[in-house]
C-alpha atoms as a PDB file:
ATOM      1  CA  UNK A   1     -31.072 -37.315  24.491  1.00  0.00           C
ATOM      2  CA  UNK A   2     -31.557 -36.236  28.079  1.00  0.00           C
ATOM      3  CA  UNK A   3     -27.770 -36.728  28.954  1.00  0.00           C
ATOM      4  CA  UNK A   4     -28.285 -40.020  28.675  1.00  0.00           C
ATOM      5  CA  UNK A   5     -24.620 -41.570  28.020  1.00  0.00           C
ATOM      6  CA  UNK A   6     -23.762 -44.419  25.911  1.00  0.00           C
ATOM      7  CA  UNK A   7     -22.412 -45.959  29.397  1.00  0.00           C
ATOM      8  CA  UNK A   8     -25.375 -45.871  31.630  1.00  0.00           C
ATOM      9  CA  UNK A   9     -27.120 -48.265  28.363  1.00  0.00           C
ATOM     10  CA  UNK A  10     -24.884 -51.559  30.204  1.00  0.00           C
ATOM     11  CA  UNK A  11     -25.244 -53.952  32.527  1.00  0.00           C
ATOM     12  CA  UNK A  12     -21.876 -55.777  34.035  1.00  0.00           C
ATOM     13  CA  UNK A  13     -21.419 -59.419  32.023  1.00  0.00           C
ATOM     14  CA  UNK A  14     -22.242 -61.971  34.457  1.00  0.00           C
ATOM     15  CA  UNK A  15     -21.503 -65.599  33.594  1.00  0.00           C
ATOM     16  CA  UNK A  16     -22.904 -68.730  34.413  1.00  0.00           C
ATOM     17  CA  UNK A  17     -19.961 -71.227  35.398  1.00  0.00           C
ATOM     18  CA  UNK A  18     -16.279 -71.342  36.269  1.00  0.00           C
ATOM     19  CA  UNK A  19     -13.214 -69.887  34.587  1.00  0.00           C
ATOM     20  CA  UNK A  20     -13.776 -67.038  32.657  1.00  0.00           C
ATOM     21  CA  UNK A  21     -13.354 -64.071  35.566  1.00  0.00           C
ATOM     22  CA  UNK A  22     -14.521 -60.572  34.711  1.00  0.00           C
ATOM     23  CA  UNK A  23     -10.754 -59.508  35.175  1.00  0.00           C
ATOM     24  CA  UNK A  24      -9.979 -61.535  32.466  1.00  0.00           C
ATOM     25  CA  UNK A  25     -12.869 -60.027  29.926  1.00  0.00           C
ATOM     26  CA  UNK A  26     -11.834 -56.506  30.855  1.00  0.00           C
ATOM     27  CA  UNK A  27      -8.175 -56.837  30.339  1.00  0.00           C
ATOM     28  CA  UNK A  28      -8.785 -58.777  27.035  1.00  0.00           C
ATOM     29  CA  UNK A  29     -11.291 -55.854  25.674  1.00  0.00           C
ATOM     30  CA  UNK A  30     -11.827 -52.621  25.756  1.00  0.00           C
ATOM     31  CA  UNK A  31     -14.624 -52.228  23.436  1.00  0.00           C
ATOM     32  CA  UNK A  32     -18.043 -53.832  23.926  1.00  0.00           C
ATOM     33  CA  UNK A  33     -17.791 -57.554  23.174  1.00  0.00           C
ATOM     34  CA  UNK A  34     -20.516 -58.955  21.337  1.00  0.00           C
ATOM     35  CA  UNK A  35     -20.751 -62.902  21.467  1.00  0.00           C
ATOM     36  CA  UNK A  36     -20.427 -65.856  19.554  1.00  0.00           C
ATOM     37  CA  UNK A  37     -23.521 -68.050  19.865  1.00  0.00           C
ATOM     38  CA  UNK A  38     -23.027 -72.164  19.882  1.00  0.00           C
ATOM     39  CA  UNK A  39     -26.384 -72.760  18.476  1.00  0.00           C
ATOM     40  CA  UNK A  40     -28.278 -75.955  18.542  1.00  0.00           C
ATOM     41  CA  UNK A  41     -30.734 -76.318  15.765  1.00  0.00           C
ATOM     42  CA  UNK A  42     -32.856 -78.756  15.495  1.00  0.00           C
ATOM     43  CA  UNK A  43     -35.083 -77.036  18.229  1.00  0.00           C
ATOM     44  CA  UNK A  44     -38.944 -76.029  17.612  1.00  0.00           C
ATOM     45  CA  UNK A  45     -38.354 -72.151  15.623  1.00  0.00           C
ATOM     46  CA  UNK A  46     -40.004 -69.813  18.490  1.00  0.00           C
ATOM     47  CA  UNK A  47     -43.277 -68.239  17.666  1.00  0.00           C
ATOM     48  CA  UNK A  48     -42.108 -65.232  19.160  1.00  0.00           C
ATOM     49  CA  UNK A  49     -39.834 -62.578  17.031  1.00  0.00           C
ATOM     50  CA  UNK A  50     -37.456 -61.947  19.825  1.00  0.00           C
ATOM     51  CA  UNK A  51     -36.736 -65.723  19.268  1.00  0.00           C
ATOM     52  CA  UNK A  52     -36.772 -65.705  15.738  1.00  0.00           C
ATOM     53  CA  UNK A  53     -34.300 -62.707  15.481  1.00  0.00           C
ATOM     54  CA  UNK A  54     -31.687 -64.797  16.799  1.00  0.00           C
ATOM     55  CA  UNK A  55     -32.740 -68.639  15.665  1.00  0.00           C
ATOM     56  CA  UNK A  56     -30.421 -68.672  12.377  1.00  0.00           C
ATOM     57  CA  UNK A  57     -27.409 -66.397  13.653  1.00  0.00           C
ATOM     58  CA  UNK A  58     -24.176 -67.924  14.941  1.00  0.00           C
ATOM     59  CA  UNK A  59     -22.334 -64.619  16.037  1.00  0.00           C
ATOM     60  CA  UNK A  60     -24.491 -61.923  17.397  1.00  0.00           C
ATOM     61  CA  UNK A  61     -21.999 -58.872  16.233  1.00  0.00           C
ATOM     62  CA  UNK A  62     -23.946 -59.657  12.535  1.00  0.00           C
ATOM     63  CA  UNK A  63     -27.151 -57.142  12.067  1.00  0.00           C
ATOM     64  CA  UNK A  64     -29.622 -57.112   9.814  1.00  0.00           C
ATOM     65  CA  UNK A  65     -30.854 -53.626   8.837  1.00  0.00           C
ATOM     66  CA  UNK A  66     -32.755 -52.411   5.781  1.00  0.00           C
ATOM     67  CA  UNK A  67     -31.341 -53.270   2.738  1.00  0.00           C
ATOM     68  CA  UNK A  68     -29.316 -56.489   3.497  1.00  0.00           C
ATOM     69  CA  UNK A  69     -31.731 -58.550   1.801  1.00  0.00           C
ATOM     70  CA  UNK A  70     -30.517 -56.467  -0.882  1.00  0.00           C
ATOM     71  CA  UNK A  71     -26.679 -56.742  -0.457  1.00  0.00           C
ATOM     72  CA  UNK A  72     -26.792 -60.161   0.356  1.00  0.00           C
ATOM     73  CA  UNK A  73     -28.533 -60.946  -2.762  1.00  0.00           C
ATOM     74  CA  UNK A  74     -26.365 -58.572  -4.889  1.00  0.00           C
ATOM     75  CA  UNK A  75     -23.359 -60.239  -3.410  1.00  0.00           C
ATOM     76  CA  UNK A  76     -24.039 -63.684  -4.675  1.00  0.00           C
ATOM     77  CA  UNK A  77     -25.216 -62.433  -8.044  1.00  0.00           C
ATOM     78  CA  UNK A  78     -21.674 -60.588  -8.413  1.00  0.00           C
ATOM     79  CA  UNK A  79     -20.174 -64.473  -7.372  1.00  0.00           C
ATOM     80  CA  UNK A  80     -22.586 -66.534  -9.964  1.00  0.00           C
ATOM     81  CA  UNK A  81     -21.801 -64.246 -12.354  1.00  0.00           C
ATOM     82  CA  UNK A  82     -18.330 -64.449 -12.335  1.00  0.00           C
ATOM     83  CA  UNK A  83     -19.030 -68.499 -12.577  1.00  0.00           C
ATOM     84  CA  UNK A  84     -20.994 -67.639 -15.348  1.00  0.00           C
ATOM     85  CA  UNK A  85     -17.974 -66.008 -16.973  1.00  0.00           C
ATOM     86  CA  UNK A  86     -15.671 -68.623 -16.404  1.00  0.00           C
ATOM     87  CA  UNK A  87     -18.043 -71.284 -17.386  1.00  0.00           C
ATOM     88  CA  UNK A  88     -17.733 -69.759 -20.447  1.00  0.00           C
ATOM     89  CA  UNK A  89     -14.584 -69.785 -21.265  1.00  0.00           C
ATOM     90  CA  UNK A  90     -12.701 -66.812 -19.595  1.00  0.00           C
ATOM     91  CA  UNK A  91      -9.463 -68.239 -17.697  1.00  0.00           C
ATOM     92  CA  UNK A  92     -10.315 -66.256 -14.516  1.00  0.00           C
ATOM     93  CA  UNK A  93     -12.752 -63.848 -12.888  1.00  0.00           C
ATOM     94  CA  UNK A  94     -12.966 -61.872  -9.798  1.00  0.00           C
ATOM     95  CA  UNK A  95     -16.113 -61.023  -7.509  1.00  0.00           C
ATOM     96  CA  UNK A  96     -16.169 -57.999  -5.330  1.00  0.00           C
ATOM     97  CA  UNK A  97     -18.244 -59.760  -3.374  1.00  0.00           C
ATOM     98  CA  UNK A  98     -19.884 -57.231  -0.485  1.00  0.00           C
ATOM     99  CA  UNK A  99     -21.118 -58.759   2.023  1.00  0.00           C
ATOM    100  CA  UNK A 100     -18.626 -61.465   2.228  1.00  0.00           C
ATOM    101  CA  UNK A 101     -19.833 -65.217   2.655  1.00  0.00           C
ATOM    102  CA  UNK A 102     -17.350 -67.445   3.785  1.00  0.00           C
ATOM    103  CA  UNK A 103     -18.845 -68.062   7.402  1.00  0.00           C
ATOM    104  CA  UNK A 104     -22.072 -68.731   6.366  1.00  0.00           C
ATOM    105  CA  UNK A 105     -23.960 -71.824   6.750  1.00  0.00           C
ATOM    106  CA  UNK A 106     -26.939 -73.478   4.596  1.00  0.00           C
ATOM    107  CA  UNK A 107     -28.952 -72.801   7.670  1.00  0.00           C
ATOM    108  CA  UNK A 108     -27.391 -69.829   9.714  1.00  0.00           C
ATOM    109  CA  UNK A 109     -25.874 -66.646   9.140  1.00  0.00           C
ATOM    110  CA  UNK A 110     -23.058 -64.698  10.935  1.00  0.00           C
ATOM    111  CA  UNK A 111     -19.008 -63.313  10.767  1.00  0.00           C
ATOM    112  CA  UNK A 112     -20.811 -60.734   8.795  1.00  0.00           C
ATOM    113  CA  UNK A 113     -21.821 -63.088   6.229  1.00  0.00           C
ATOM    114  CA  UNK A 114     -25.587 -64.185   4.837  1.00  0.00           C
ATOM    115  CA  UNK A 115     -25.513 -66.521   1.634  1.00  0.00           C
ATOM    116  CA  UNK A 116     -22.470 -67.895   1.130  1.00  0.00           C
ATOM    117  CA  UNK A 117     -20.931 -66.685  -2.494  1.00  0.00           C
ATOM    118  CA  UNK A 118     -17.948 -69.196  -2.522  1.00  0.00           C
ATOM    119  CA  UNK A 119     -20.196 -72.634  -1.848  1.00  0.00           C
ATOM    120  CA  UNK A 120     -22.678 -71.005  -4.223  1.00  0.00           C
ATOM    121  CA  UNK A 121     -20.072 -70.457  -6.897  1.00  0.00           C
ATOM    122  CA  UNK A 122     -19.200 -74.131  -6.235  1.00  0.00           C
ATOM    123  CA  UNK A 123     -22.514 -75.581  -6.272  1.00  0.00           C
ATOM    124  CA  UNK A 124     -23.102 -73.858  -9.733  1.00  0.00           C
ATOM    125  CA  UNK A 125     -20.281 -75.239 -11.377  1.00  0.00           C
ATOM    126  CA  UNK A 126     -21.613 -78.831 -10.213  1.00  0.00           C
ATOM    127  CA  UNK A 127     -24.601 -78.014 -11.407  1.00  0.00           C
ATOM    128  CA  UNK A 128     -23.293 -76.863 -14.829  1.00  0.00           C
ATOM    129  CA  UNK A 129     -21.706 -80.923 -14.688  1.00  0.00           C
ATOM    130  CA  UNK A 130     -18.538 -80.077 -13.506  1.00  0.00           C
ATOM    131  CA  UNK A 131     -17.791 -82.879 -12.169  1.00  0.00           C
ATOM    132  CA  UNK A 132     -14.911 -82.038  -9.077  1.00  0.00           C
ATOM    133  CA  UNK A 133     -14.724 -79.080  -7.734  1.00  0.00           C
ATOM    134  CA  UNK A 134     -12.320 -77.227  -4.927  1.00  0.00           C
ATOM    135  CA  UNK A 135     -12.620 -74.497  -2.861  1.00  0.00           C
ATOM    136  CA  UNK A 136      -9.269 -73.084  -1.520  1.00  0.00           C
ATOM    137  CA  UNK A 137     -10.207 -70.508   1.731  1.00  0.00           C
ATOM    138  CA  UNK A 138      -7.192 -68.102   2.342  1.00  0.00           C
ATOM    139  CA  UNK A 139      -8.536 -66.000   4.606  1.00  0.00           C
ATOM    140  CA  UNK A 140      -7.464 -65.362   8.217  1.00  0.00           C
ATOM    141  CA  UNK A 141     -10.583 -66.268   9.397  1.00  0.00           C
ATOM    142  CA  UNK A 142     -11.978 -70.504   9.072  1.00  0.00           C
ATOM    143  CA  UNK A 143     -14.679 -70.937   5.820  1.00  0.00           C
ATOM    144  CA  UNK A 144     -16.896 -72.744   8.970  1.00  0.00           C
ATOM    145  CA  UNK A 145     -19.407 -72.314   6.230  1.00  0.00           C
ATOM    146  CA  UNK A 146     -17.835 -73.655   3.516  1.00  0.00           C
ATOM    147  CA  UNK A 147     -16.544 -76.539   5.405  1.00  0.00           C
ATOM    148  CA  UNK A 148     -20.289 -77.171   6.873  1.00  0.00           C
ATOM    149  CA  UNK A 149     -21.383 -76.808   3.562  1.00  0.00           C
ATOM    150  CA  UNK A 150     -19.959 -79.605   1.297  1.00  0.00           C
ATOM    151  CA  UNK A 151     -18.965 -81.843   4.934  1.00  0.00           C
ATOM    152  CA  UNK A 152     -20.452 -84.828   3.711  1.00  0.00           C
ATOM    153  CA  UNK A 153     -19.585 -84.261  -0.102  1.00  0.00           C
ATOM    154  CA  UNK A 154     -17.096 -86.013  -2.062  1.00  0.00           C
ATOM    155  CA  UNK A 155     -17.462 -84.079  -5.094  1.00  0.00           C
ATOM    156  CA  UNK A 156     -16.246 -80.364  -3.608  1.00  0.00           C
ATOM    157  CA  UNK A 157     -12.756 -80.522  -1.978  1.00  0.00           C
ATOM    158  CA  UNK A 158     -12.628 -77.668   0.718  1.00  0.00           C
ATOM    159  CA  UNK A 159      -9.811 -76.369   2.231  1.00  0.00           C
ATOM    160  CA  UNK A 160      -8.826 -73.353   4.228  1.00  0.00           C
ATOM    161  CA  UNK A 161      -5.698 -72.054   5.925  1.00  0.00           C
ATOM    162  CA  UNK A 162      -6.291 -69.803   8.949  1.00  0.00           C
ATOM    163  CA  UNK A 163      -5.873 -69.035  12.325  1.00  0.00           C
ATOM    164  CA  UNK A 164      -6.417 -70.991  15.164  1.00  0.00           C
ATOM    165  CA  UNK A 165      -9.957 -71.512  16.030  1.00  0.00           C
ATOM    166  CA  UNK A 166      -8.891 -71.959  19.510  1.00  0.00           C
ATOM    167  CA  UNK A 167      -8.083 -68.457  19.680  1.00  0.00           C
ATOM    168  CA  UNK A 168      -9.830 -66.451  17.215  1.00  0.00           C
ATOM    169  CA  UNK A 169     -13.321 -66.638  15.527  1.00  0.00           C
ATOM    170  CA  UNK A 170     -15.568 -68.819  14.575  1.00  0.00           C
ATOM    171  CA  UNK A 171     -13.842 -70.717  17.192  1.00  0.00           C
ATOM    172  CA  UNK A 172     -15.970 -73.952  17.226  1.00  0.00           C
ATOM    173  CA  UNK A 173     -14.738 -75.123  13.793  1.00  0.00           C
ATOM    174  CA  UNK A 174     -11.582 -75.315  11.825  1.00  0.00           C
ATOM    175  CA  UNK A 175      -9.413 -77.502  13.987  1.00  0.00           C
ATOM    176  CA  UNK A 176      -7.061 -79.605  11.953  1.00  0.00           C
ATOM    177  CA  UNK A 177      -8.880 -82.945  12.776  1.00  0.00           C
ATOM    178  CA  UNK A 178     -12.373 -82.012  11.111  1.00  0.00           C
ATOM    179  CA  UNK A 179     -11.434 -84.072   8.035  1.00  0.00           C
ATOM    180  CA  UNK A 180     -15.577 -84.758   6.507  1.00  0.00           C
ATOM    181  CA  UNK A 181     -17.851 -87.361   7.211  1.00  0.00           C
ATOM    182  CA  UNK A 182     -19.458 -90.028   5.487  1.00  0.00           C
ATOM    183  CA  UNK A 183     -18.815 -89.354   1.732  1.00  0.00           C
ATOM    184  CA  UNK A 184     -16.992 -86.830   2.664  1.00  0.00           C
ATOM    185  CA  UNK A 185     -14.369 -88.110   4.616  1.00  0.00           C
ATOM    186  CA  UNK A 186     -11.060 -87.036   3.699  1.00  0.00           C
ATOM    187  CA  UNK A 187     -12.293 -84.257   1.534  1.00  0.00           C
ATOM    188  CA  UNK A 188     -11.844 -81.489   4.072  1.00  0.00           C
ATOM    189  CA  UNK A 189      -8.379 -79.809   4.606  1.00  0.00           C
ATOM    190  CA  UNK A 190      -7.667 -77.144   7.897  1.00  0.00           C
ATOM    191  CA  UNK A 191      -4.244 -76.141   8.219  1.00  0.00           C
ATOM    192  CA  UNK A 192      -4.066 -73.998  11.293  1.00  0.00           C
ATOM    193  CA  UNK A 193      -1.368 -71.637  12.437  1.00  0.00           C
ATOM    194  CA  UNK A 194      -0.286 -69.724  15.233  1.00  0.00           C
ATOM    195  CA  UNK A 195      -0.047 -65.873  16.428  1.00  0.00           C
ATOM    196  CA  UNK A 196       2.760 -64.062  14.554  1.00  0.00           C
ATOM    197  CA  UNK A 197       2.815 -66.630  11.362  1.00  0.00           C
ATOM    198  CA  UNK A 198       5.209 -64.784   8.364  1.00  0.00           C
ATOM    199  CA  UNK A 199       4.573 -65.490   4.886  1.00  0.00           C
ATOM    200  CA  UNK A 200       7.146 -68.449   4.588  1.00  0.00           C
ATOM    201  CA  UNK A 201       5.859 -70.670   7.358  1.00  0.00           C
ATOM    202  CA  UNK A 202       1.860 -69.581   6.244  1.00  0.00           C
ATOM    203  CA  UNK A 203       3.539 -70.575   2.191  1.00  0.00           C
ATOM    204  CA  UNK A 204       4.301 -73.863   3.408  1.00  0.00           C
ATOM    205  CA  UNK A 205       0.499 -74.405   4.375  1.00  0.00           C
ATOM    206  CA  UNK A 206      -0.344 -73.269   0.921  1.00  0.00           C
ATOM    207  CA  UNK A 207       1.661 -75.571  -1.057  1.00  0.00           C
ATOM    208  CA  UNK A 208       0.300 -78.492   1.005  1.00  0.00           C
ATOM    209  CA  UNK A 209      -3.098 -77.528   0.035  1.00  0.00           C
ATOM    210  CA  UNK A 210      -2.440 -77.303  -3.523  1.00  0.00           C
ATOM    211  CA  UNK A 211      -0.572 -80.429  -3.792  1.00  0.00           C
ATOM    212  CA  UNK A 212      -4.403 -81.721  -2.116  1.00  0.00           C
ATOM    213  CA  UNK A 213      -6.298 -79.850  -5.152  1.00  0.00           C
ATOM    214  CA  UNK A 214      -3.650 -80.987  -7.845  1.00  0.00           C
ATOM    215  CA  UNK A 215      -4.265 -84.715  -6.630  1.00  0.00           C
ATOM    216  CA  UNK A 216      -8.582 -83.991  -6.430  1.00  0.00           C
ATOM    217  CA  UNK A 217      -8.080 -83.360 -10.142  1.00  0.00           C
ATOM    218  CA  UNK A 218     -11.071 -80.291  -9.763  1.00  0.00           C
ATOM    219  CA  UNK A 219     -12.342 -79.485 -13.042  1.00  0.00           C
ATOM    220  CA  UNK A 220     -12.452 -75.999 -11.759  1.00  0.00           C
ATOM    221  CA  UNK A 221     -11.076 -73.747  -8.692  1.00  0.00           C
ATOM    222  CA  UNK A 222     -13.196 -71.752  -6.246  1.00  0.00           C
ATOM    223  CA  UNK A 223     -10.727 -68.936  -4.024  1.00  0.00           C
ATOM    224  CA  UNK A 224     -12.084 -67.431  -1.297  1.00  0.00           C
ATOM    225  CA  UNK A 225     -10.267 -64.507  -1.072  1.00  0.00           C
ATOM    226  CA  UNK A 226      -9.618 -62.500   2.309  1.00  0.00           C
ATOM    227  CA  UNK A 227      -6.904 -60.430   2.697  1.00  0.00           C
ATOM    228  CA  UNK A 228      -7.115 -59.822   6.316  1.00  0.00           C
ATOM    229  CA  UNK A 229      -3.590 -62.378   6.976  1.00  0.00           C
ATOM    230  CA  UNK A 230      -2.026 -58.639   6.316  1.00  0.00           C
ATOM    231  CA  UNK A 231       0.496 -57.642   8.902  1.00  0.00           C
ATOM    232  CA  UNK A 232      -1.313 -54.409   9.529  1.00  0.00           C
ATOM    233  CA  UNK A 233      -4.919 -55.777   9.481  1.00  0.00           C
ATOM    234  CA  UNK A 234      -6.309 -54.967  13.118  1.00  0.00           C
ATOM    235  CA  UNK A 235      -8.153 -57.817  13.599  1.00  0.00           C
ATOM    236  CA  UNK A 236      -5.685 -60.277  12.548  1.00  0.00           C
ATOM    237  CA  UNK A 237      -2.636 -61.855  13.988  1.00  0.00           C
ATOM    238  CA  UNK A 238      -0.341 -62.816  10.452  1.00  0.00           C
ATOM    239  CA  UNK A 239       2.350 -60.910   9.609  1.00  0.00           C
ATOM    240  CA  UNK A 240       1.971 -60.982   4.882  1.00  0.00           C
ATOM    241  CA  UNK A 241       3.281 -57.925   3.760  1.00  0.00           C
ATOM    242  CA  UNK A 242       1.432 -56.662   0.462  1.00  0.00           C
ATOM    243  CA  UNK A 243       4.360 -57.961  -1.699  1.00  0.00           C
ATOM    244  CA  UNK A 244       3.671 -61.687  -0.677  1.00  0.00           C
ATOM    245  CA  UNK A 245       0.585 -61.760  -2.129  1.00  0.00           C
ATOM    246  CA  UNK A 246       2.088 -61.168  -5.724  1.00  0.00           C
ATOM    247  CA  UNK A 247       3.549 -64.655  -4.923  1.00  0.00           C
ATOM    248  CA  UNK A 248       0.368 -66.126  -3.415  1.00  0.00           C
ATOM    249  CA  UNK A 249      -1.766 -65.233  -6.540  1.00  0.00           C
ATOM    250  CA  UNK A 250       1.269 -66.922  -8.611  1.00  0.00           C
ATOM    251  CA  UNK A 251       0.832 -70.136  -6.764  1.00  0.00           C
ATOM    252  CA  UNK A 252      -2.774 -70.216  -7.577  1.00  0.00           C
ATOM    253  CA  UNK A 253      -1.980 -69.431 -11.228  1.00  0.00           C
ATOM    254  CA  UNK A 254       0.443 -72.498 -11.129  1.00  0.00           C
ATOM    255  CA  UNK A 255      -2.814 -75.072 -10.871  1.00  0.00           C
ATOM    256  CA  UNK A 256      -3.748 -74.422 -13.625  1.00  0.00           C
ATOM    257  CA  UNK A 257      -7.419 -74.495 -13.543  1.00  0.00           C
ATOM    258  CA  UNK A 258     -10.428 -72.230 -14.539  1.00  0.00           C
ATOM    259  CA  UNK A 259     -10.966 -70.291 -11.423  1.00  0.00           C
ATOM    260  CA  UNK A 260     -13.177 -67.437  -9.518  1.00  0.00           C
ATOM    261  CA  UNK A 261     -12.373 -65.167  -6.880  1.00  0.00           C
ATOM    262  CA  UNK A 262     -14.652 -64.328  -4.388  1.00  0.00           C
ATOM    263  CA  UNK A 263     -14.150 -61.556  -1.763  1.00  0.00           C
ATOM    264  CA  UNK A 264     -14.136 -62.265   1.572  1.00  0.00           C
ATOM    265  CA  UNK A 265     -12.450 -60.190   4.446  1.00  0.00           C
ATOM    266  CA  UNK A 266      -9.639 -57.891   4.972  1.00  0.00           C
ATOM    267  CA  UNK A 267      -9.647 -54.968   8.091  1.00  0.00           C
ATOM    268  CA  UNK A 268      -7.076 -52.807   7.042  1.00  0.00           C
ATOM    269  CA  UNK A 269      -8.946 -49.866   4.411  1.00  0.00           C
ATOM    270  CA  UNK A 270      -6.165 -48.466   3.210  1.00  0.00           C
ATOM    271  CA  UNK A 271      -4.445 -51.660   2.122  1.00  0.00           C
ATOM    272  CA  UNK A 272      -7.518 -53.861   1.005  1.00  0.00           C
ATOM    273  CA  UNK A 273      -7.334 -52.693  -2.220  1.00  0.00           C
ATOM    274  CA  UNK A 274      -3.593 -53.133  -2.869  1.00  0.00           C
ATOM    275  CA  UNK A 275      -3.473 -56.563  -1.536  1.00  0.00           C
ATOM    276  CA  UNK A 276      -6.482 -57.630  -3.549  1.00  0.00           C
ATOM    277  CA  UNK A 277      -4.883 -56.454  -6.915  1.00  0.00           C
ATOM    278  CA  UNK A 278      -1.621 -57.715  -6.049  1.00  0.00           C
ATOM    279  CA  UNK A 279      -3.185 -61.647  -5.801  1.00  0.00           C
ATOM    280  CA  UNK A 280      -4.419 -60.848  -9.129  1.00  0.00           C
ATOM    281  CA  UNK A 281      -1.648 -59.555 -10.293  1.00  0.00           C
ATOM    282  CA  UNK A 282       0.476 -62.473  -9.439  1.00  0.00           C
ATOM    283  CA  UNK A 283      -2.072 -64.613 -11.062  1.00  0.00           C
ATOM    284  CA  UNK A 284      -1.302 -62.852 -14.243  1.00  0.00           C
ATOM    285  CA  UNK A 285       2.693 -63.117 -13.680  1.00  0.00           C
ATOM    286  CA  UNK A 286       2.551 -59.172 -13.603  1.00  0.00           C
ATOM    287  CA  UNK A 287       4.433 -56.923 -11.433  1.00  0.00           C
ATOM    288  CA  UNK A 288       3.429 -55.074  -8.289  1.00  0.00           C
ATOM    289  CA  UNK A 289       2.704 -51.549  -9.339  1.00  0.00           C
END
């Protein structure tokens, strides 16, 4: 209003401490860049809503608007009832789970994600006595959630193959030697890959984390599903054509367990959809259509 421009809304980034020159910022975007918070907690919650806004959010680019209360809730009730299916005796079900949930935390929210449908599926089948339980992640993107989650936990194996943290968000989890504590030591799988990874090399990755689930001996089989390791996803830097993931969902199948599917991301509209069906396709040793 007024001629007021978008542009005359910003302030230049300044940063407190050495290495990260505003040459380097501007080359490496040229859209606004929202940040990724390293959050303490622990910390007296502020009074103030300014400070409360912000006191359980990891990654600032996550909004909350009216209606996500809503979603969020929606989106885990689409996960526990897919458990709900399974638990009763269907081999498989899928959750179109929107918003996703993979980043988030028992205690913070962020990477566009509020409750966190995969853990939850998890927790409910332990609660249902299963006695094991594993979550595979194959999104681009770390579970950092998932992963807090079930850290100290013997009786939910997590792992998830993804980019490297080092280069790509969440960034402060996901490295290779974040193994679990406590009970949960050993129990917690990354296997991290580099920029340009095809399907064969990310495959290998795969069948190492399988071989992990086969030897858990879970009692039932929690996927979070992203499709976002697409070639063409914008956001991503894997290079899975749609075809591979007839073979991914195949490998799943091969486990042999009861297992739910839970949404989680994937950039690229006009493929989302194919890729998605395709897993599930290979799970059911059909065809790509």
């Amino acid at each position: 209003h007024g001629g007021l421009r978008p542009s005359d809304m910003h302030v230049p980034l300044l940063l407190a401490g050495p290495g990260v020159p505003h040459g380097k910022l501007t080359a490496a975007r040229s859209i606004d860049i929202m940040p990724t918070i390293l959050h303490l907690l622990g910390k007296p919650i502020p009074k103030d809503i300014d400070g409360r806004l912000g006191y359980f959010s990891f990654a600032a680019e996550t909004s909350i608007s009216d209606g996500t209360w809503e979603a969020a809730c929606a989106s885990a009730n689409v996960a526990l009832t897919a458990q709900k299916l399974v638990a009763n005796g269907e081999r498989a079900a899928f959750a179109l789970c929107r918003p996703p949930g993979h980043h988030a935390h028992a205690d913070l929210f962020g990477g566009y994600c509020f409750f966190n449908n995969a853990a939850i599926t998890a927790q409910a089948f332990r609660d249902q006595g299963y006695p094991r339980v594993a979550v595979l992640d194959v999104d681009f993107h770390h579970g950092n959630g998932t992963q807090a989650i079930f850290y100290n936990r013997s009786d939910v194996l997590t792992a998830s193959l993804h980019g490297d943290p080092d280069l790509v968000f969440p960034h402060f989890l996901g490295f290779e030697d974040e193994t679990g504590e406590g009970e949960g030591k050993g129990y917690n799988l990354n296997i991290v890959y580099p920029p340009g990874t095809p399907y064969r090399e990310w495959r290998k990755g795969l069948d190492i984390a399988c071989e992990r689930i086969a030897a858990f001996q879970p009692d039932a089989l929690v996927i979070a599903l992203g499709v976002d390791t697409f070639e063409e996803d914008p956001i991503s830097f894997f290079k899975l054509k749609s075809a591979d993931y007839l073979s991914l969902g195949k490998r799943i199948e091969q486990l042999k367990l009861p297992t739910v599917f839970t949404m989680e991301g994937g950039y690229d509209v006009d493929a989302i959809g194919i890729n998605a069906v395709n897993v599930m396709q290979g799970f059911e040793n059909k065809k790509q259509t």
